[in-house]
Protein backbone atom coordinates (compact mmCIF):
# COMPACT_ATOMS: atom_id res chain seq x y z
CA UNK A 1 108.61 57.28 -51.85
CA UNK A 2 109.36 55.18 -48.33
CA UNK A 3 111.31 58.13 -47.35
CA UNK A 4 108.55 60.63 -48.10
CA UNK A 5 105.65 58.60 -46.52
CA UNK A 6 108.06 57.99 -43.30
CA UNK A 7 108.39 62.00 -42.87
CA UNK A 8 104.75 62.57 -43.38
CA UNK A 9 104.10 59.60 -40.70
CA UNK A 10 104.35 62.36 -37.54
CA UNK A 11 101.47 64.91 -39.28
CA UNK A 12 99.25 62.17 -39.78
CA UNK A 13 99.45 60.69 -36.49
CA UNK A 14 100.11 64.32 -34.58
CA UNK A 15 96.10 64.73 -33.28
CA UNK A 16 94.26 68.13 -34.49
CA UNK A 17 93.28 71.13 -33.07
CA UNK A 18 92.88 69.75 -29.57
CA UNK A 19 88.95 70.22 -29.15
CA UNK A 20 88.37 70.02 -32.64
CA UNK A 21 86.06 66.27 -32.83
CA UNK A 22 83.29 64.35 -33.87
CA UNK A 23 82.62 62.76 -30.00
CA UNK A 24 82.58 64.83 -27.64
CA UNK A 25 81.55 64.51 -23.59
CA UNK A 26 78.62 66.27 -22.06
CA UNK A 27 79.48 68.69 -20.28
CA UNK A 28 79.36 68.63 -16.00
CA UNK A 29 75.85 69.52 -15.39
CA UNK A 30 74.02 69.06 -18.92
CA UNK A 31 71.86 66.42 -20.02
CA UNK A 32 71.70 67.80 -23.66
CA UNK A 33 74.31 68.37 -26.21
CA UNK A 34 75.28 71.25 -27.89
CA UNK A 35 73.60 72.80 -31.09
CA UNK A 36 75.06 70.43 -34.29
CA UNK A 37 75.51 67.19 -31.89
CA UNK A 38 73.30 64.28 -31.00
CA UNK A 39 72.63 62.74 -27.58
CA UNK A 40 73.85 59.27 -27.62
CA UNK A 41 71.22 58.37 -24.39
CA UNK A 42 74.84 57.94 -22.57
CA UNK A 43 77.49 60.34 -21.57
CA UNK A 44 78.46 61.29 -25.00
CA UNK A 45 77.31 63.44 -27.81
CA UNK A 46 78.14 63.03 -31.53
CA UNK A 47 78.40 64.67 -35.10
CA UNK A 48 79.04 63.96 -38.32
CA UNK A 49 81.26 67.26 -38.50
CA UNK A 50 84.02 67.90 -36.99
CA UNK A 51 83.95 71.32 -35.21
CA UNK A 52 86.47 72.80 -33.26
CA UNK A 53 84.50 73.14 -29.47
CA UNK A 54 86.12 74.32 -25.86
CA UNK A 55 83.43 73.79 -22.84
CA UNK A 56 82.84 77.11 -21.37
CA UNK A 57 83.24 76.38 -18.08
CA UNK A 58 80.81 78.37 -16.94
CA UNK A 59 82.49 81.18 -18.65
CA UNK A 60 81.38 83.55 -21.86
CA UNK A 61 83.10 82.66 -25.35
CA UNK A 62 86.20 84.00 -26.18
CA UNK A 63 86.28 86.44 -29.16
CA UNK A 64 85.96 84.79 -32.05
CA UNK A 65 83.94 81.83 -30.65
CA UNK A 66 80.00 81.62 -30.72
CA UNK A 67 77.72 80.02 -27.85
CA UNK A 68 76.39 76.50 -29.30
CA UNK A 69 74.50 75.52 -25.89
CA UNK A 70 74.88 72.58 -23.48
CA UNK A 71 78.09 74.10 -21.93
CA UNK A 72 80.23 74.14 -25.15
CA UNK A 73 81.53 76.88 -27.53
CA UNK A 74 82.28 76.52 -31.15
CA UNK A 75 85.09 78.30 -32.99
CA UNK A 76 83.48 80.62 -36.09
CA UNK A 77 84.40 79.81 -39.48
CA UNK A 78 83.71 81.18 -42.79
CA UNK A 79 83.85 84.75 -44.49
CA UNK A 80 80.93 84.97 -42.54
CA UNK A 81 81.61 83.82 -39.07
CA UNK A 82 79.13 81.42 -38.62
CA UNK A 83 79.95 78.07 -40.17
């Protein structure tokens, strides 16, 4: 059992998908947060779901991605796309 928990150890410490969190920065230039986040009145915005977001940069989503405001895309999930 030692053994197993020991090679497990590296998946549960490796992080996630690498924008994929429940705090995430505002982005350079926003005051708000993005659609599904809260303002925290600082430089921070949280959620209580974790969504995989990439800031935009100034730049249109990539396919597969939807707009969620504030500087910030958010990866589509779902049969549907949207959740």
């Amino acid at each position: 059992m030692r053994k197993l928990l020991l090679a497990l150890m590296p998946l549960v410490l490796a992080p996630s998908a690498a924008f994929a969190q429940k705090e995430i920065p505002k982005a350079q230039g926003f005051d708000q947060c993005p659609a599904g986040y809260v303002n925290t009145l600082g430089t921070t915005c949280v959620s209580p779901v974790y969504y995989e977001v990439a800031p935009t940069n100034g730049d249109a989503c990539q396919a597969g991605w939807m707009n969620i405001g504030a500087g910030y895309c958010k990866k589509k999930k779902g049969p549907l796309g949207v959740l």
